[in-house]
PDB file of N, CA and C in Angstrom:
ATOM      1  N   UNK A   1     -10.282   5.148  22.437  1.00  0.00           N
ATOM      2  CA  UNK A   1      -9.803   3.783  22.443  1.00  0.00           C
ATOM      3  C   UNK A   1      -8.424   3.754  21.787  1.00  0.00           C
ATOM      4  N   UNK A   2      -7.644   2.973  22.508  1.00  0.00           N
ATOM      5  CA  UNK A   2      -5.959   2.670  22.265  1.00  0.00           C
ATOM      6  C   UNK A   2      -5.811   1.516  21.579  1.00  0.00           C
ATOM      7  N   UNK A   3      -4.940   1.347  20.520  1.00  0.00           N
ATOM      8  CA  UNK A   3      -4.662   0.110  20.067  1.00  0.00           C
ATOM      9  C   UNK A   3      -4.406  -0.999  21.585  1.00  0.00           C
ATOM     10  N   UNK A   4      -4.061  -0.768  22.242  1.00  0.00           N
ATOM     11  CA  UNK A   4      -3.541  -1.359  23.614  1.00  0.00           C
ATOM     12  C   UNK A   4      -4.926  -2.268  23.724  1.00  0.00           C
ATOM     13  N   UNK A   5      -5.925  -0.919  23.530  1.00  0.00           N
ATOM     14  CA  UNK A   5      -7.547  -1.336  24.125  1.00  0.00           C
ATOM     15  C   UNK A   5      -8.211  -2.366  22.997  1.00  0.00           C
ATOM     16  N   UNK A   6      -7.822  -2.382  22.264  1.00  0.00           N
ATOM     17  CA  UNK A   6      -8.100  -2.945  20.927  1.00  0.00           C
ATOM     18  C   UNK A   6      -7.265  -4.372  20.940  1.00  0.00           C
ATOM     19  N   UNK A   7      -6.479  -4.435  21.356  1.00  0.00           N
ATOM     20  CA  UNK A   7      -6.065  -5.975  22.005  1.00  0.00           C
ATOM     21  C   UNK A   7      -6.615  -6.507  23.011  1.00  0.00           C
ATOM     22  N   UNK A   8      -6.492  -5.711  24.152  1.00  0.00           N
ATOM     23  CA  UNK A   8      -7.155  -6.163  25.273  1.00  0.00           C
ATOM     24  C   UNK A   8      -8.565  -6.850  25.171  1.00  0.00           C
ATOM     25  N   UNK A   9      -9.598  -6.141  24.093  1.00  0.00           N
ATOM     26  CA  UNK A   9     -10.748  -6.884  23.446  1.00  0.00           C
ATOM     27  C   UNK A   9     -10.636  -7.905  22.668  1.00  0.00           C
ATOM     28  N   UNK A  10      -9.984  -7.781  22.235  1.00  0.00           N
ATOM     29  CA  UNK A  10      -9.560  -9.240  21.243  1.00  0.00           C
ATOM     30  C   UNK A  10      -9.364  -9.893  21.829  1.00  0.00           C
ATOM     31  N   UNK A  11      -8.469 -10.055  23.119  1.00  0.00           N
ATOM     32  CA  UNK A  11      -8.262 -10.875  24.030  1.00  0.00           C
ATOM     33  C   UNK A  11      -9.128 -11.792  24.596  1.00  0.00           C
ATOM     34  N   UNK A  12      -9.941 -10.893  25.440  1.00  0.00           N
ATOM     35  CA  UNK A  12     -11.800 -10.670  26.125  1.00  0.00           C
ATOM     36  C   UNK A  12     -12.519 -11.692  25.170  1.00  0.00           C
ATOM     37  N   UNK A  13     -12.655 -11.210  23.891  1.00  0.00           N
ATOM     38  CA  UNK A  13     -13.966 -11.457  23.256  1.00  0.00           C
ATOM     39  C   UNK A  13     -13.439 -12.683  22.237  1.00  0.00           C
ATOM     40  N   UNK A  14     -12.306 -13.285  22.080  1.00  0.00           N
ATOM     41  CA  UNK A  14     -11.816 -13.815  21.096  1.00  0.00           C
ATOM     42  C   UNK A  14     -11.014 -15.201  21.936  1.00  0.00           C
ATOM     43  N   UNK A  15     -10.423 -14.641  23.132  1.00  0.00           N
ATOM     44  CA  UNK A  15      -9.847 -15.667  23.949  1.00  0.00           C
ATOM     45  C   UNK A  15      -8.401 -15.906  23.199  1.00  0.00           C
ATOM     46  N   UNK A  16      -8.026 -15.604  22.767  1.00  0.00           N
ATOM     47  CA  UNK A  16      -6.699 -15.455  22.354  1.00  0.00           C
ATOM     48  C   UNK A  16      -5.679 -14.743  23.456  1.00  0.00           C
ATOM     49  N   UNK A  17      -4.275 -15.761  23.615  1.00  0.00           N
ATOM     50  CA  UNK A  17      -3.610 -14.462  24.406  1.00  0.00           C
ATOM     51  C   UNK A  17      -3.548 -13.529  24.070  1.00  0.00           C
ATOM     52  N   UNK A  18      -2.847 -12.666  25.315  1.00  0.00           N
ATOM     53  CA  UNK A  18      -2.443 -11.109  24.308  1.00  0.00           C
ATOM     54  C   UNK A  18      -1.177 -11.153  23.187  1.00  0.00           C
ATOM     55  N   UNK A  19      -0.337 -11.927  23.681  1.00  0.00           N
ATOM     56  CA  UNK A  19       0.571 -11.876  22.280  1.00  0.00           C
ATOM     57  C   UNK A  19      -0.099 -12.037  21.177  1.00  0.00           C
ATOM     58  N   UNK A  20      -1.027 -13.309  21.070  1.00  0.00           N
ATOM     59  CA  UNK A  20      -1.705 -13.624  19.712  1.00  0.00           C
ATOM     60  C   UNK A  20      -2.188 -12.677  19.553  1.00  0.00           C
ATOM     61  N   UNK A  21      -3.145 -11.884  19.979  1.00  0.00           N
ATOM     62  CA  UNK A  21      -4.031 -10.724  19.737  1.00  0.00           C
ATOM     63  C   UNK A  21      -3.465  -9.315  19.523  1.00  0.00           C
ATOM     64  N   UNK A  22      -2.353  -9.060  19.990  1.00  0.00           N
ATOM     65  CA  UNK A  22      -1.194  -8.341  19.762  1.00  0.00           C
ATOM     66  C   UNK A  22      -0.885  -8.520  18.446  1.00  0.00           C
ATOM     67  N   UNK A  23      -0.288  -9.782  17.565  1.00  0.00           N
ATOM     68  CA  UNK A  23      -0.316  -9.674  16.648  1.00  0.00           C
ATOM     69  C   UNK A  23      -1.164  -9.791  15.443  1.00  0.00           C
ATOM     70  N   UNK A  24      -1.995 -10.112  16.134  1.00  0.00           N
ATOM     71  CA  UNK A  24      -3.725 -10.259  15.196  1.00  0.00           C
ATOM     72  C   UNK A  24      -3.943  -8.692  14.697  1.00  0.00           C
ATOM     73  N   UNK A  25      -4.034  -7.677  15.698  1.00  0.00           N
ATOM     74  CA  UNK A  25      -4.256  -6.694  15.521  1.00  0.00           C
ATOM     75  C   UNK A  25      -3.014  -6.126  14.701  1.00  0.00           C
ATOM     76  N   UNK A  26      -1.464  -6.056  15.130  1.00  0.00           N
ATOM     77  CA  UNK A  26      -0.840  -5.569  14.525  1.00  0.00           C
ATOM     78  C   UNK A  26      -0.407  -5.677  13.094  1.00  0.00           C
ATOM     79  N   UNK A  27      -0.999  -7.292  12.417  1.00  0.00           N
ATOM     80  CA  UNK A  27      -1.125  -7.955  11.104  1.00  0.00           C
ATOM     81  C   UNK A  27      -2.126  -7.108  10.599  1.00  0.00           C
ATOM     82  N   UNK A  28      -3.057  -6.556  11.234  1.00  0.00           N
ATOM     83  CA  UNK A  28      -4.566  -6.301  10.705  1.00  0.00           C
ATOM     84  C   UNK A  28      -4.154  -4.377  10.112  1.00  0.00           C
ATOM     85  N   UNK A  29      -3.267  -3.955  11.102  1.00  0.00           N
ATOM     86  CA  UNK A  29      -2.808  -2.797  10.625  1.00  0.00           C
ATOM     87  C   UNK A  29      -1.901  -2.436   9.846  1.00  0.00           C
ATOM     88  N   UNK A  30      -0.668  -3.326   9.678  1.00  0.00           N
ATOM     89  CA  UNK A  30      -0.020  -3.141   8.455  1.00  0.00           C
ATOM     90  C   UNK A  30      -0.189  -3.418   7.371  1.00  0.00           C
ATOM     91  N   UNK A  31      -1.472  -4.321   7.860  1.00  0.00           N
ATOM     92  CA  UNK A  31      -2.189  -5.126   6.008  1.00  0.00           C
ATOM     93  C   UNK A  31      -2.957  -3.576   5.614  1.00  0.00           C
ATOM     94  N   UNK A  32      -3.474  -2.845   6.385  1.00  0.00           N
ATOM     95  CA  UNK A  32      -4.319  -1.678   5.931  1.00  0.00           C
ATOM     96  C   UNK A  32      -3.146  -0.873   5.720  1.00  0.00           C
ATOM     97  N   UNK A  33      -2.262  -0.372   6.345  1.00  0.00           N
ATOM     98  CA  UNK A  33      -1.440   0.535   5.729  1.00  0.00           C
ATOM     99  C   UNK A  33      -0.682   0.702   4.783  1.00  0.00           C
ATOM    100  N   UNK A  34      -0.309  -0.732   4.050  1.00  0.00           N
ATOM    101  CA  UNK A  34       0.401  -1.135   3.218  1.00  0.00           C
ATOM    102  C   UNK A  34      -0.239  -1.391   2.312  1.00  0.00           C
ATOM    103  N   UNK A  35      -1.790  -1.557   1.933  1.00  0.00           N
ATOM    104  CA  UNK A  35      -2.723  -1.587   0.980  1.00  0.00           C
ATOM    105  C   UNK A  35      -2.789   0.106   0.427  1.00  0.00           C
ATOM    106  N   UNK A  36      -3.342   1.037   2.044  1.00  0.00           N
ATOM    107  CA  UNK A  36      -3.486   2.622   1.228  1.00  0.00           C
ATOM    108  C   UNK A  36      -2.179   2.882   1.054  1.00  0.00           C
ATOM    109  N   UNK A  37      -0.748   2.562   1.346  1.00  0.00           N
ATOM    110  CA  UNK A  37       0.372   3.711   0.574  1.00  0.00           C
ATOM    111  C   UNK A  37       0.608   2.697  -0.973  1.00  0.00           C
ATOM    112  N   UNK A  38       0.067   1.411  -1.435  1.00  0.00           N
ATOM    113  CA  UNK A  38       0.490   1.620  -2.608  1.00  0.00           C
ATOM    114  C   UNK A  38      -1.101   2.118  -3.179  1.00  0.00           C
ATOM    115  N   UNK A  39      -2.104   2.788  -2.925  1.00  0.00           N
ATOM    116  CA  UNK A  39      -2.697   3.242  -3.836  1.00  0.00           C
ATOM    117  C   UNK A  39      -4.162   2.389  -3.672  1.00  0.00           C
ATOM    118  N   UNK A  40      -4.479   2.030  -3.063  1.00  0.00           N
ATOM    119  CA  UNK A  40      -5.622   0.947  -2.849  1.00  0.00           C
ATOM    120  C   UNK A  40      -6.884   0.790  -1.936  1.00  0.00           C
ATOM    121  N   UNK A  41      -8.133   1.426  -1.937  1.00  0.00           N
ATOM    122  CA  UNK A  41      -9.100   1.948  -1.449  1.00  0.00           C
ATOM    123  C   UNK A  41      -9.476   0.573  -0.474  1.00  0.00           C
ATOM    124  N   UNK A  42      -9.355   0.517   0.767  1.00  0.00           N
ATOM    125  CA  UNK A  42     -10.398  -0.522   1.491  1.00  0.00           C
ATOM    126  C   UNK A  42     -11.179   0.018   1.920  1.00  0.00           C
ATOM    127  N   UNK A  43     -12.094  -0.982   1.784  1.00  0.00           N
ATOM    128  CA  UNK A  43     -13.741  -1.315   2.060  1.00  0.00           C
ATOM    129  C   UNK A  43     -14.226  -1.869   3.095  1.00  0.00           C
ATOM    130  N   UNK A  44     -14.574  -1.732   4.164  1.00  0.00           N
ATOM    131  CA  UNK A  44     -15.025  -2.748   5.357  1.00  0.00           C
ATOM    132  C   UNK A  44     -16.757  -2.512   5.150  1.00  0.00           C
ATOM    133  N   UNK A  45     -17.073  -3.627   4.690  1.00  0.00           N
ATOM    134  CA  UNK A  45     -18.524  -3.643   4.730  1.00  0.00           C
ATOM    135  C   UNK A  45     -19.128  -3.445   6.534  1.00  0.00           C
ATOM    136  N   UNK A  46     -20.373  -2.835   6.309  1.00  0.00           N
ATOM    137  CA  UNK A  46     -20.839  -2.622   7.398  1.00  0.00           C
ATOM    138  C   UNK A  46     -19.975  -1.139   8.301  1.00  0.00           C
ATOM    139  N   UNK A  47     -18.701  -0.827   8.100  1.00  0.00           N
ATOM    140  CA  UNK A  47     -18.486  -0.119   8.748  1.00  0.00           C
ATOM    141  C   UNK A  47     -18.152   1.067   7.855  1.00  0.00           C
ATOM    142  N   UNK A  48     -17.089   0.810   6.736  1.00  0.00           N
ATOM    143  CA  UNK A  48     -16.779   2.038   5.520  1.00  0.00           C
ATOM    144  C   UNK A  48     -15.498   2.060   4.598  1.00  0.00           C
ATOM    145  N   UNK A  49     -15.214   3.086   4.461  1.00  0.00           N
ATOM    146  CA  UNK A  49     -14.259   2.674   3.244  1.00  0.00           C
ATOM    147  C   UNK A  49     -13.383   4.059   3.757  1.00  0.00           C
ATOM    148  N   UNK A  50     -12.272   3.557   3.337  1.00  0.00           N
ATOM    149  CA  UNK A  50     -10.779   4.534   3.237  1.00  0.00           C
ATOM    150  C   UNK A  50     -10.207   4.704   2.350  1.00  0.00           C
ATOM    151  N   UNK A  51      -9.847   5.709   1.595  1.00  0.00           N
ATOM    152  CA  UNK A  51      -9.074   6.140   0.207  1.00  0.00           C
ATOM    153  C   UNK A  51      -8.299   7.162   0.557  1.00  0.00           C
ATOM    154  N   UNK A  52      -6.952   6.860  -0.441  1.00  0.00           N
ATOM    155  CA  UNK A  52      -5.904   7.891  -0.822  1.00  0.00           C
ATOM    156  C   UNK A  52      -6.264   9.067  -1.603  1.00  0.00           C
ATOM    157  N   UNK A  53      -6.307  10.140  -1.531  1.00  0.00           N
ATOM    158  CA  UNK A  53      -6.451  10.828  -2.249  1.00  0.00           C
ATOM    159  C   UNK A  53      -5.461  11.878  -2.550  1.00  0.00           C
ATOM    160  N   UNK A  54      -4.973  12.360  -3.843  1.00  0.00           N
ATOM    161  CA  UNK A  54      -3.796  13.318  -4.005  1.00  0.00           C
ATOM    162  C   UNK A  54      -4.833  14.840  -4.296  1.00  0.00           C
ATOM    163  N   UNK A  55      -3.829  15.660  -3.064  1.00  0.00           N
ATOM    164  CA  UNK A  55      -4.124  17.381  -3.389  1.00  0.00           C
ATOM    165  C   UNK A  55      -2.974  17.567  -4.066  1.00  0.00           C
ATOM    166  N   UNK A  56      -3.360  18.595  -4.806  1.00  0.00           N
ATOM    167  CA  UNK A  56      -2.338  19.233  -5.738  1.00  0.00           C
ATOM    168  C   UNK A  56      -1.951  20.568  -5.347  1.00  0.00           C
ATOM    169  N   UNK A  57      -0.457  21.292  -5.366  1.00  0.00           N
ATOM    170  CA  UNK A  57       0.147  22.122  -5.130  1.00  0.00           C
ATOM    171  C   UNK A  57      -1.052  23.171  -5.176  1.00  0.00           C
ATOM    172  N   UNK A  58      -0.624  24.155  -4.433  1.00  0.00           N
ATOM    173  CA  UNK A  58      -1.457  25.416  -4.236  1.00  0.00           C
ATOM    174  C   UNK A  58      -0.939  26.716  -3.464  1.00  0.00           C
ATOM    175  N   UNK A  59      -1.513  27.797  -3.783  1.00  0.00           N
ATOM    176  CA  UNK A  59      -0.811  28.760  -3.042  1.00  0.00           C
ATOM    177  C   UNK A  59      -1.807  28.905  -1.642  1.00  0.00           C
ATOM    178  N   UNK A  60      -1.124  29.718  -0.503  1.00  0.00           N
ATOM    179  CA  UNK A  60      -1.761  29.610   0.825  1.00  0.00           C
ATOM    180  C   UNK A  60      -1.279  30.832   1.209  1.00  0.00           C
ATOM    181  N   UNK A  61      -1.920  31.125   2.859  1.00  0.00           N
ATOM    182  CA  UNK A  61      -1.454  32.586   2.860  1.00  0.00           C
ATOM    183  C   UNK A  61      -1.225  32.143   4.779  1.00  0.00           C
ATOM    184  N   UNK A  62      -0.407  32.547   4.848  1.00  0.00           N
ATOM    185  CA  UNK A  62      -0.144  32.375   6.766  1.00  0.00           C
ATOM    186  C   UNK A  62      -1.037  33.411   7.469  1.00  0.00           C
ATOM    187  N   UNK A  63      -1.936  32.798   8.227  1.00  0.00           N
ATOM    188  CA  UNK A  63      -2.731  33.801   8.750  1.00  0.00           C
ATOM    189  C   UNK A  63      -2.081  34.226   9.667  1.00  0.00           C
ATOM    190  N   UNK A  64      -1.405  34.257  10.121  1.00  0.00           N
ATOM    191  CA  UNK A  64      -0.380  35.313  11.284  1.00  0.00           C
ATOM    192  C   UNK A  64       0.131  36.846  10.367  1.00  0.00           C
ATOM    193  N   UNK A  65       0.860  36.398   9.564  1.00  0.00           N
ATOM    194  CA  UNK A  65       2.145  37.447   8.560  1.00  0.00           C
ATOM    195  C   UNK A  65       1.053  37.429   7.436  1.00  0.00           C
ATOM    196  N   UNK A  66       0.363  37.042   7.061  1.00  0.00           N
ATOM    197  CA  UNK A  66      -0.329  37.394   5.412  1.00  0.00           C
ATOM    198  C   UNK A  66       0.495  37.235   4.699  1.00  0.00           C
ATOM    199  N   UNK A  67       1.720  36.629   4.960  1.00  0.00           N
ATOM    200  CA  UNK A  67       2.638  36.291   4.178  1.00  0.00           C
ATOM    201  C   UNK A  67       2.480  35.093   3.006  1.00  0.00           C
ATOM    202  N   UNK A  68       2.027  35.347   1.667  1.00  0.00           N
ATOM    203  CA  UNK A  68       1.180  34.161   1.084  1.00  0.00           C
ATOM    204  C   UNK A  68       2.865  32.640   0.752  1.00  0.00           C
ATOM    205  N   UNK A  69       2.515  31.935   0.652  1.00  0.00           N
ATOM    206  CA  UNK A  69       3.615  30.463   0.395  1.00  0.00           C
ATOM    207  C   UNK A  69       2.631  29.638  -0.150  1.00  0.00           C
ATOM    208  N   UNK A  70       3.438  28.672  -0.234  1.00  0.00           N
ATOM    209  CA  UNK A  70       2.999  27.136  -1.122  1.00  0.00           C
ATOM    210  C   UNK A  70       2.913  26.508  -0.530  1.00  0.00           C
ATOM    211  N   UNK A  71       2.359  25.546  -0.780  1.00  0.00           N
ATOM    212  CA  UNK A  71       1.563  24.603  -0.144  1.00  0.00           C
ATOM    213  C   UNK A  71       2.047  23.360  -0.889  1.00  0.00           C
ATOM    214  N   UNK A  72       2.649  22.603  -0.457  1.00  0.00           N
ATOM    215  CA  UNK A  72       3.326  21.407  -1.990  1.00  0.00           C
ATOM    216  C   UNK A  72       2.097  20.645  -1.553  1.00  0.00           C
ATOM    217  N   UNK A  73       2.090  19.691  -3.216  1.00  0.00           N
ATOM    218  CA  UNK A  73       1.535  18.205  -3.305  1.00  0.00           C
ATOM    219  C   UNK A  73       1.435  17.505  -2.149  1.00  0.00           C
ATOM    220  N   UNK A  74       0.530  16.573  -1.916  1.00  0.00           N
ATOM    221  CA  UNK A  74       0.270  15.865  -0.909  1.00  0.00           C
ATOM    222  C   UNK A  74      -0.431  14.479  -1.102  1.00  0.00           C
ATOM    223  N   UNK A  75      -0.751  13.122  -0.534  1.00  0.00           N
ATOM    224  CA  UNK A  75      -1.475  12.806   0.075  1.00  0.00           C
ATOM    225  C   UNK A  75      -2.503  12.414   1.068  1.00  0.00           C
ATOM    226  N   UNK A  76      -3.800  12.594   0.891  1.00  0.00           N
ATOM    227  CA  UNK A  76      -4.229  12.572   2.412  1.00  0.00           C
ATOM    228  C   UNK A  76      -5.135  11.689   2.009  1.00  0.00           C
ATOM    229  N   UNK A  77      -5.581  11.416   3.337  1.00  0.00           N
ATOM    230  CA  UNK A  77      -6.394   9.641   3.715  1.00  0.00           C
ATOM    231  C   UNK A  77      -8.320  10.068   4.140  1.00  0.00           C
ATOM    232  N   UNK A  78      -9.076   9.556   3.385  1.00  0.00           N
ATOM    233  CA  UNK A  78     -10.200   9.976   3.456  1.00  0.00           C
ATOM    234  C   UNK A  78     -11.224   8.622   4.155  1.00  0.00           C
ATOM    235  N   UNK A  79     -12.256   8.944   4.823  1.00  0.00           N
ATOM    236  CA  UNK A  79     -12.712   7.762   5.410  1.00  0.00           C
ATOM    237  C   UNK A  79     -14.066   8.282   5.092  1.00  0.00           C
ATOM    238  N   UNK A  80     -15.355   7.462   4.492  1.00  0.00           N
ATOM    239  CA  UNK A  80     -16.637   8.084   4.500  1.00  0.00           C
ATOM    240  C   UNK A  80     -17.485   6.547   5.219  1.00  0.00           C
ATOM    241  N   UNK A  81     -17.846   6.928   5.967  1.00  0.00           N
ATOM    242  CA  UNK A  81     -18.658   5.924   6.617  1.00  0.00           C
ATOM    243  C   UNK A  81     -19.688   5.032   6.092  1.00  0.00           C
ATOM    244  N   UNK A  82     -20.148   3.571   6.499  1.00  0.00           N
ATOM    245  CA  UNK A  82     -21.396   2.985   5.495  1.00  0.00           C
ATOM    246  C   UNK A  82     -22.565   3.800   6.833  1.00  0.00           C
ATOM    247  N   UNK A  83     -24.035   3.110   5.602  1.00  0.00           N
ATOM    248  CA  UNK A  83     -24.879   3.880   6.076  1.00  0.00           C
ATOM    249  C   UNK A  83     -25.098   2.776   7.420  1.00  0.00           C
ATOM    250  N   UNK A  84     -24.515   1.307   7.216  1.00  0.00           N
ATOM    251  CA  UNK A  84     -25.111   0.941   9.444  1.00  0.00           C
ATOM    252  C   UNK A  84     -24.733   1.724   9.530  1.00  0.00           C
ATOM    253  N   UNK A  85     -23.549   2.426  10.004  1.00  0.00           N
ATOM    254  CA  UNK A  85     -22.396   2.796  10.898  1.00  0.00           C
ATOM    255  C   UNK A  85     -23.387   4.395  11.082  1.00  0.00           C
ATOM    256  N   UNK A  86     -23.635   4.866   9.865  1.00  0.00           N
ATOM    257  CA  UNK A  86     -24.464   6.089  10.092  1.00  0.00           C
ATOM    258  C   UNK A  86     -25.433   5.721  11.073  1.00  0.00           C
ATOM    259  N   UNK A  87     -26.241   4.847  10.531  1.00  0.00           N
ATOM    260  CA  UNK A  87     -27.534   4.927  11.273  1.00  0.00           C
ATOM    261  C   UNK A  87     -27.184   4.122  12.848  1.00  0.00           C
ATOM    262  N   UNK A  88     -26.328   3.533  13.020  1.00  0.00           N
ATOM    263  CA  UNK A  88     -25.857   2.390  14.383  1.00  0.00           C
ATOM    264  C   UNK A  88     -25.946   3.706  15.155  1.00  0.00           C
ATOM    265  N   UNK A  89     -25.269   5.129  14.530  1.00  0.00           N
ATOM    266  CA  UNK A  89     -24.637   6.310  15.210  1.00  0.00           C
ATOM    267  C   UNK A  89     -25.992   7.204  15.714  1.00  0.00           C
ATOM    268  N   UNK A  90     -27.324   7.351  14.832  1.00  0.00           N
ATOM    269  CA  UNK A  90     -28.494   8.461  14.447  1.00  0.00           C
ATOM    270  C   UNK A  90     -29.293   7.245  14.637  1.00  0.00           C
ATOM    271  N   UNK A  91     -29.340   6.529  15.790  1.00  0.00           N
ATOM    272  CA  UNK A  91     -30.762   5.796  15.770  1.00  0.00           C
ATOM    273  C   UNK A  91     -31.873   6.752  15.865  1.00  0.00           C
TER     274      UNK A  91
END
């Protein structure tokens, strides 16, 4: 599924044009992206939660050359599902 497709339902199921729903959705994604880059875990009940999490520098090794390098600092984005969403999935 495409954000495209993700309007197009909003559209469908909500009756909103597509512009409105266009920006319904596109409000709905910069409010989430702009919540996790300053640091801020959302929660969608019923479906799950998303957090920032920082890795810390490390050494690594290129599996081609065995040539070992670094690996800098990072953030990465973690999603753990609620248990509907588990069980909606493992009826």
């Amino acid at each position: 599924m495409t954000k495209i497709d993700i309007i197009q339902n909003v559209n469908e199921k909500l009756g909103f044009s597509k512009r409105d729903s266009a920006r319904i959705v596109e409000t709905l994604f910069e409010l989430i992206k702009d919540k996790l880059a300053s640091g801020e875990k959302i929660k969608i009940s019923g479906f799950g939660s998303f957090v920032v999490k920082n890795k810390k520098a490390r050494r690594g090794r290129n599996p081609q050359t065995g040539q070992e390098i670094s690996i800098s600092a990072r953030k990465v984005l973690t999603f753990k599902s609620s248990q509907i969403l588990r069980k909606a999935l493992n009826p």
